[in-house]
PDB file of N, CA and C in Angstrom:
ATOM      1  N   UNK A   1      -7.088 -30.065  -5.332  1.00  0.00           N
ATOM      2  CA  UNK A   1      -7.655 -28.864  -5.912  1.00  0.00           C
ATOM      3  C   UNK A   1      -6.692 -27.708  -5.678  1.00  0.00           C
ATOM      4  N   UNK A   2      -6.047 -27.095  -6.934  1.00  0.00           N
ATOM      5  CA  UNK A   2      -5.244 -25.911  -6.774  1.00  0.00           C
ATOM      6  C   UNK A   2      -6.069 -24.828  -6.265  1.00  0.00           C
ATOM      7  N   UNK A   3      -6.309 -24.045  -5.697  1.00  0.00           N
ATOM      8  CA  UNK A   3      -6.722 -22.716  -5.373  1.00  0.00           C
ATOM      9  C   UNK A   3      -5.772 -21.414  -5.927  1.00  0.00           C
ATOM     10  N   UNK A   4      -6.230 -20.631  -7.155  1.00  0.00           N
ATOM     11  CA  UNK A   4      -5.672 -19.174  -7.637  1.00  0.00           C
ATOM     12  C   UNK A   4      -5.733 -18.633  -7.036  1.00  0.00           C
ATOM     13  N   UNK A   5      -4.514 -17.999  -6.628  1.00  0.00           N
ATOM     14  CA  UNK A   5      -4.373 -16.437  -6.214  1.00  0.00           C
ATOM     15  C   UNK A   5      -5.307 -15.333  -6.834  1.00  0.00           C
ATOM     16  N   UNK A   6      -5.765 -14.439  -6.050  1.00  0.00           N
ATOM     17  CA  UNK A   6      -6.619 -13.334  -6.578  1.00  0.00           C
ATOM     18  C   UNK A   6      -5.396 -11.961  -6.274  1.00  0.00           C
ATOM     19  N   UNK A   7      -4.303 -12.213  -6.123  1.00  0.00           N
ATOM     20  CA  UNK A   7      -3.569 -11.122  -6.460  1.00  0.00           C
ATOM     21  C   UNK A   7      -2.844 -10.918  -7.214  1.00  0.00           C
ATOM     22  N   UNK A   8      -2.741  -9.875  -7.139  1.00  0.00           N
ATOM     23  CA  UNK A   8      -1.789  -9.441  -8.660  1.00  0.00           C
ATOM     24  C   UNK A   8      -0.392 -10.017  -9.018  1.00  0.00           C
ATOM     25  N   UNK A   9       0.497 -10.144 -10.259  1.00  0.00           N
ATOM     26  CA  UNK A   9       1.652 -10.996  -9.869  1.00  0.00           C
ATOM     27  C   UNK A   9       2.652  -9.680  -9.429  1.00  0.00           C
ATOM     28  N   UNK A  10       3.474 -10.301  -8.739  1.00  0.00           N
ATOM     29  CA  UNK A  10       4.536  -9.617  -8.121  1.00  0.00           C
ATOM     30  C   UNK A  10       5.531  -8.460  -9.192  1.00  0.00           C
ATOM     31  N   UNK A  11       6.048  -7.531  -8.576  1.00  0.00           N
ATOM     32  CA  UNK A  11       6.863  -7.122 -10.176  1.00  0.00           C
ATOM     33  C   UNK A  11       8.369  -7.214  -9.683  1.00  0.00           C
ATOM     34  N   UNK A  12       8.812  -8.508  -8.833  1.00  0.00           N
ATOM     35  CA  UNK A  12       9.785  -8.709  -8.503  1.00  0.00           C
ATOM     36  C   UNK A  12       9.245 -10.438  -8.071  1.00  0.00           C
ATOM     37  N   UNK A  13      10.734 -11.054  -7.988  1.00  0.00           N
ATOM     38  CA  UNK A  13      10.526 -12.517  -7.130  1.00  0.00           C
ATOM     39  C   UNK A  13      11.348 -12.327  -6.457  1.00  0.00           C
ATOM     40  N   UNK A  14      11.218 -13.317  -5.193  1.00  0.00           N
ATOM     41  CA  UNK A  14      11.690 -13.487  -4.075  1.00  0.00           C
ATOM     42  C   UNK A  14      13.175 -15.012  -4.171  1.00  0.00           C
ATOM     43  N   UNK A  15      13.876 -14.816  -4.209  1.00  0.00           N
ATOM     44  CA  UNK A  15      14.559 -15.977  -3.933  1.00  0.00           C
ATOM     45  C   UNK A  15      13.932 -17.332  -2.884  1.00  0.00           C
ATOM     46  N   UNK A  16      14.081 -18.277  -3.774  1.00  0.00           N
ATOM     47  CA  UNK A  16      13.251 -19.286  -2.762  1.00  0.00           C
ATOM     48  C   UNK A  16      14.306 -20.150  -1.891  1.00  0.00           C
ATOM     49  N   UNK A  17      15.412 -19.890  -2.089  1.00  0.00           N
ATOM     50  CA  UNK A  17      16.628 -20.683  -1.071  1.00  0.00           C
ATOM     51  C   UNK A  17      17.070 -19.992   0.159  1.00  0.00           C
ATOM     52  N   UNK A  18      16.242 -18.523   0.857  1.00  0.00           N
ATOM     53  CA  UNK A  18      16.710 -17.894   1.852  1.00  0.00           C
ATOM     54  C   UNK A  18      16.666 -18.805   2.742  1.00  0.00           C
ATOM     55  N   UNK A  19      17.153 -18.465   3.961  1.00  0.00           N
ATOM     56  CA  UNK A  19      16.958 -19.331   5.096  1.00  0.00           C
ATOM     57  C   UNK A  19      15.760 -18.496   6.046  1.00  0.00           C
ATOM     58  N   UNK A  20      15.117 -19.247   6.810  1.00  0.00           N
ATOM     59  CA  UNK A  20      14.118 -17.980   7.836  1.00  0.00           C
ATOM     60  C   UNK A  20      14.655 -16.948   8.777  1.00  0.00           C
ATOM     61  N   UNK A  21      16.069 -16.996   8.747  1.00  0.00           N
ATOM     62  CA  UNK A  21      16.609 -15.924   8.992  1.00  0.00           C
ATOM     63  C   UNK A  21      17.122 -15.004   8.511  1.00  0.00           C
ATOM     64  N   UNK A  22      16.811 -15.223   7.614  1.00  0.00           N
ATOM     65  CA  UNK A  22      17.676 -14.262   6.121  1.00  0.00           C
ATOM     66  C   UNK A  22      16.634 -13.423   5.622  1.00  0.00           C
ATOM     67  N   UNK A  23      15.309 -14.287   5.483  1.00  0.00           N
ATOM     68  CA  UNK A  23      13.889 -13.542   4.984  1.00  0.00           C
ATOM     69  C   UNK A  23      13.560 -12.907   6.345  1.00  0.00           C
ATOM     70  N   UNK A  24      14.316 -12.962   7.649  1.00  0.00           N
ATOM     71  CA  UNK A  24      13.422 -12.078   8.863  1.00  0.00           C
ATOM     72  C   UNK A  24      14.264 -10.883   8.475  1.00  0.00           C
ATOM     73  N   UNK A  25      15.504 -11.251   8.239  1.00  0.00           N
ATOM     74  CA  UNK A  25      16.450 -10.043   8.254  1.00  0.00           C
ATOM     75  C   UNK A  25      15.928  -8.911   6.909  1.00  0.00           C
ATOM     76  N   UNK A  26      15.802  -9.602   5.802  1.00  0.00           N
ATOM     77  CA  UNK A  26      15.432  -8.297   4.946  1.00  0.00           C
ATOM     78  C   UNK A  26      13.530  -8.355   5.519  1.00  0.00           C
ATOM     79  N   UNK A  27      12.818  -8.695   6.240  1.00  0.00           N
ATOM     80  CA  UNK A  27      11.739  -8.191   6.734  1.00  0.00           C
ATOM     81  C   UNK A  27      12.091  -6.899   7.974  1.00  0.00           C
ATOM     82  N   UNK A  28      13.017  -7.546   8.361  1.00  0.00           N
ATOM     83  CA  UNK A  28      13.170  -5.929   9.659  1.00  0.00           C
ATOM     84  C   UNK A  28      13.743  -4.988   8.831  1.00  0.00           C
ATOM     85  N   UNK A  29      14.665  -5.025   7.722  1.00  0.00           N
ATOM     86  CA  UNK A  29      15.228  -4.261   6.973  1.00  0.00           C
ATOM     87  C   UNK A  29      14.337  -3.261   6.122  1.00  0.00           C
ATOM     88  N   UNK A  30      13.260  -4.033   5.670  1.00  0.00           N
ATOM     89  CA  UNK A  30      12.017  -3.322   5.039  1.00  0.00           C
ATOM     90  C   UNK A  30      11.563  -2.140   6.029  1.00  0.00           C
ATOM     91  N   UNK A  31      11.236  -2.814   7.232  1.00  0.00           N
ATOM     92  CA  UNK A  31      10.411  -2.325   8.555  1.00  0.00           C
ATOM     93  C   UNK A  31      11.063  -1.317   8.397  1.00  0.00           C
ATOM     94  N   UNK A  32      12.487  -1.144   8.897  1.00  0.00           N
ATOM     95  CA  UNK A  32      13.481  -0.107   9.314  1.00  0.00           C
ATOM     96  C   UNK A  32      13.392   1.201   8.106  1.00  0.00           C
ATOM     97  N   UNK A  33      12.908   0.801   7.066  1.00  0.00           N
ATOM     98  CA  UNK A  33      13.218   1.933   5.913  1.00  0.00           C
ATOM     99  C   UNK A  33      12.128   2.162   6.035  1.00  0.00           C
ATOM    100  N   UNK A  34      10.776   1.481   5.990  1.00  0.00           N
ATOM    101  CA  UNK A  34       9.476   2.223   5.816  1.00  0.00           C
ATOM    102  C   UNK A  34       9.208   3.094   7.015  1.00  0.00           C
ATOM    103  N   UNK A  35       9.696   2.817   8.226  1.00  0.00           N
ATOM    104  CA  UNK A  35       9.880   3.841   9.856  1.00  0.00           C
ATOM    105  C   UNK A  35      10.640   5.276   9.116  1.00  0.00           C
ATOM    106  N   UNK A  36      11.534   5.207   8.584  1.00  0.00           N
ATOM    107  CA  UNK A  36      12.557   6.206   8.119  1.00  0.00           C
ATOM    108  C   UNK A  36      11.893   7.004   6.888  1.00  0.00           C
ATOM    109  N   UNK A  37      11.543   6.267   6.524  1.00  0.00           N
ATOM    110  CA  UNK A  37      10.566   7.289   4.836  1.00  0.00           C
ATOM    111  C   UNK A  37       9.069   7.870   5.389  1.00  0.00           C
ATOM    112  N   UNK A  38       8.950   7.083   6.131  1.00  0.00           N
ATOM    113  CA  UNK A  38       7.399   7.321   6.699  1.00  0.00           C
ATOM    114  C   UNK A  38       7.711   8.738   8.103  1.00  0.00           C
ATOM    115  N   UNK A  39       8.640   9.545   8.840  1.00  0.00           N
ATOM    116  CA  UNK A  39       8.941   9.578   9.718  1.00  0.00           C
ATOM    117  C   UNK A  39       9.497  11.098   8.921  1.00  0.00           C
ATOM    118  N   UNK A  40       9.720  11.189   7.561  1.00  0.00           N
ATOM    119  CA  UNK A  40      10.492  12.207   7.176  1.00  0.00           C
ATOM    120  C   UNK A  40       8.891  12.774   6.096  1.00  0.00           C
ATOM    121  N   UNK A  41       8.233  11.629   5.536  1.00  0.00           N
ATOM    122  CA  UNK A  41       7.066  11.929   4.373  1.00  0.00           C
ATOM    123  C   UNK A  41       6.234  11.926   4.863  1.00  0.00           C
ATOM    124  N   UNK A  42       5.907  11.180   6.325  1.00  0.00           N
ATOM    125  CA  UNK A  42       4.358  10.519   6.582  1.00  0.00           C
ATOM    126  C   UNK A  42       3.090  11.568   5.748  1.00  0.00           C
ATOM    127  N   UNK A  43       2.925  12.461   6.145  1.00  0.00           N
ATOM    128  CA  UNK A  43       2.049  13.685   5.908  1.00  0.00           C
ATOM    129  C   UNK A  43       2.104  14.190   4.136  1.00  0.00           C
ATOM    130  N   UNK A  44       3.027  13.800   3.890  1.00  0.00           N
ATOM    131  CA  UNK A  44       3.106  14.029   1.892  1.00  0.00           C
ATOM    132  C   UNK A  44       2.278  13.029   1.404  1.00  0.00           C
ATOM    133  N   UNK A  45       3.013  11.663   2.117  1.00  0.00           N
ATOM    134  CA  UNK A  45       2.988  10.286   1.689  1.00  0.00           C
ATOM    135  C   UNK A  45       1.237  10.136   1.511  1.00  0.00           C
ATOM    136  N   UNK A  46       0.697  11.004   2.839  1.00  0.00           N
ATOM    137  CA  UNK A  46      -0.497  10.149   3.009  1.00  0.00           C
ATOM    138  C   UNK A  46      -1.477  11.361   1.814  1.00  0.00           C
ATOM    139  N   UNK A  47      -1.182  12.502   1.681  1.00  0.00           N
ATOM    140  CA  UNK A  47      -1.459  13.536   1.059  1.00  0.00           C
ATOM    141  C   UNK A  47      -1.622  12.927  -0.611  1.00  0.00           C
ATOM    142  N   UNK A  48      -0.964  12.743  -1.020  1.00  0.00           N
ATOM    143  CA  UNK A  48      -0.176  12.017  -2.292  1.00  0.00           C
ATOM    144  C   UNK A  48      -1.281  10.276  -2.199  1.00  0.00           C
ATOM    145  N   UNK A  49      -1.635   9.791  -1.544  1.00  0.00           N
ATOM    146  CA  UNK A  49      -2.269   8.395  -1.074  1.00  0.00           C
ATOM    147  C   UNK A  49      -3.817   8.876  -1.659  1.00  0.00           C
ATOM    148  N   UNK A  50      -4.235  10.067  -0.859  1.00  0.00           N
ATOM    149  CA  UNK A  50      -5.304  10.677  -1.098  1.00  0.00           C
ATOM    150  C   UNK A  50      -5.607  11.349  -2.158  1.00  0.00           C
ATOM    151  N   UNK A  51      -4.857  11.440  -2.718  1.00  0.00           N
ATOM    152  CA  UNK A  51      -4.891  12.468  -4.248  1.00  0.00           C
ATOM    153  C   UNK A  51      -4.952  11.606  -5.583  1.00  0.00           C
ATOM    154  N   UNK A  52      -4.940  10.325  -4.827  1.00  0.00           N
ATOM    155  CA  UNK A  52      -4.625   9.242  -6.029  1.00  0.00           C
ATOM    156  C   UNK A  52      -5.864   8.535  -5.873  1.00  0.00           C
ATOM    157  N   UNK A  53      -6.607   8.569  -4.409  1.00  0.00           N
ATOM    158  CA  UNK A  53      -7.763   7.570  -4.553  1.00  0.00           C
ATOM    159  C   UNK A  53      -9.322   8.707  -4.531  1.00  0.00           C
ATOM    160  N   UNK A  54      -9.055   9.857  -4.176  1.00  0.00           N
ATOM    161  CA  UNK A  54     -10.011  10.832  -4.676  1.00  0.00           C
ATOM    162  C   UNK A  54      -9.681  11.649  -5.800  1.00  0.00           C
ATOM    163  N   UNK A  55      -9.790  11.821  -6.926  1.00  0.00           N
ATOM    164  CA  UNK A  55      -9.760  12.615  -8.390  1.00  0.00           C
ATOM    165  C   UNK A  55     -10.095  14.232  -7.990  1.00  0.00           C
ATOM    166  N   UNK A  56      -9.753  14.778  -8.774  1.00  0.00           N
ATOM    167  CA  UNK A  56      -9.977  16.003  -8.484  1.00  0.00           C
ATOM    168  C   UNK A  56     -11.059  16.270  -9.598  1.00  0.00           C
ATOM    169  N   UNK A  57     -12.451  16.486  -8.462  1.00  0.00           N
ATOM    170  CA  UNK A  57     -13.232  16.468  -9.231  1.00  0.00           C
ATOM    171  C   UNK A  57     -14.650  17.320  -8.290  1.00  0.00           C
ATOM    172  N   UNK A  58     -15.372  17.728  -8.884  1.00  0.00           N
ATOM    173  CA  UNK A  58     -15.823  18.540  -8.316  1.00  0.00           C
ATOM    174  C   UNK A  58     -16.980  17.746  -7.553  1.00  0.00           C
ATOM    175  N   UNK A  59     -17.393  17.947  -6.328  1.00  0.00           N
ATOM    176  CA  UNK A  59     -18.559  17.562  -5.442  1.00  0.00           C
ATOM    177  C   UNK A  59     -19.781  17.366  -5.605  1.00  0.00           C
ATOM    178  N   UNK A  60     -20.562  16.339  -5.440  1.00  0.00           N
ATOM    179  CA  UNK A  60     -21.777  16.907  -6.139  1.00  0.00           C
ATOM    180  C   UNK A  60     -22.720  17.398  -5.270  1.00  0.00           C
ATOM    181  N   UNK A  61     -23.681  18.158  -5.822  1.00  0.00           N
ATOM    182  CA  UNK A  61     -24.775  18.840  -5.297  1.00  0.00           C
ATOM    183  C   UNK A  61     -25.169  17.574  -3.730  1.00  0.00           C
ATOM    184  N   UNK A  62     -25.280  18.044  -2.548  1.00  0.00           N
ATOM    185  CA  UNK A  62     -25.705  17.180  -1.751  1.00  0.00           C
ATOM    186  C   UNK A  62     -27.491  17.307  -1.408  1.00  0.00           C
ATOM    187  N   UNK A  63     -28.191  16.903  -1.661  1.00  0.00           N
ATOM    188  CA  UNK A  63     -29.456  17.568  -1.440  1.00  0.00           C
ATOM    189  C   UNK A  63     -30.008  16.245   0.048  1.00  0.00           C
ATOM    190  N   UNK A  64     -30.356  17.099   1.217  1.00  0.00           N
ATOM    191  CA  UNK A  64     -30.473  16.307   2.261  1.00  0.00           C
ATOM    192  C   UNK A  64     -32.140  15.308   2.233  1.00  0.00           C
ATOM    193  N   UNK A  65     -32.607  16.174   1.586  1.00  0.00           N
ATOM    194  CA  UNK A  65     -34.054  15.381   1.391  1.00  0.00           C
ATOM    195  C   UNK A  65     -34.165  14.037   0.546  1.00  0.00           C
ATOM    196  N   UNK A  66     -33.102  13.823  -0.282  1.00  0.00           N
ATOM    197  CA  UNK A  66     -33.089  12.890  -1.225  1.00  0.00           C
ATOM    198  C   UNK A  66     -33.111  11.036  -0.184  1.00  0.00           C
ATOM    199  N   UNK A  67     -33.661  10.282  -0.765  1.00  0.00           N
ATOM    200  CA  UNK A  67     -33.553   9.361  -0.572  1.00  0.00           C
ATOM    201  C   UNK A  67     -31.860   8.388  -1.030  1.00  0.00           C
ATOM    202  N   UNK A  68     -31.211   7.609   0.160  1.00  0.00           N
ATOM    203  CA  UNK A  68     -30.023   7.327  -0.011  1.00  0.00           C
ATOM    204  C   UNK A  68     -29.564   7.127  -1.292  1.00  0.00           C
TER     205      UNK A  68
END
C-alpha cells in the first residue's frame, strides 16, 4: 500500500546521489544562514509572518455576554 503525501510538491528537488555527509553539510549550511537572516530580521521577519496570517481587517464587536 503506497501512502500520499499530504504536502505540497517541492518548488525545487533535491539531488538523490548526495552522500549523508554532503546533505549534513548543506543542512548546517541552511542552519548557518537562517541564524544570520534571522539575527539581522528576526523582529521584521516575524512582523511581516503576522501581517500575512492576520489581514488587515477590522475587529469585531466583542460582546462579553454572548455565548462562545
Amino acid at each position: 500500500m503506497t501512502r500520499r503525501s499530504t504536502l505540497p510538491s517541492p518548488l525545487f528537488t533535491v539531488p538523490s546521489h548526495w552522500s549523508p555527509e554532503q546533505a549534513l553539510a548543506v543542512l548546517e549550511s541552511l542552519h548557518a544562514v537562517r541564524e544570520a537572516v534571522w539575527a539581522v530580521y528576526g523582529p521584521q521577519a516575524q512582523q511581516a509572518w503576522r501581517d500575512q496570517l492576520v489581514p488587515d481587517s477590522a475587529v469585531p464587536d466583542f460582546d462579553p455576554d454572548a455565548p462562545f
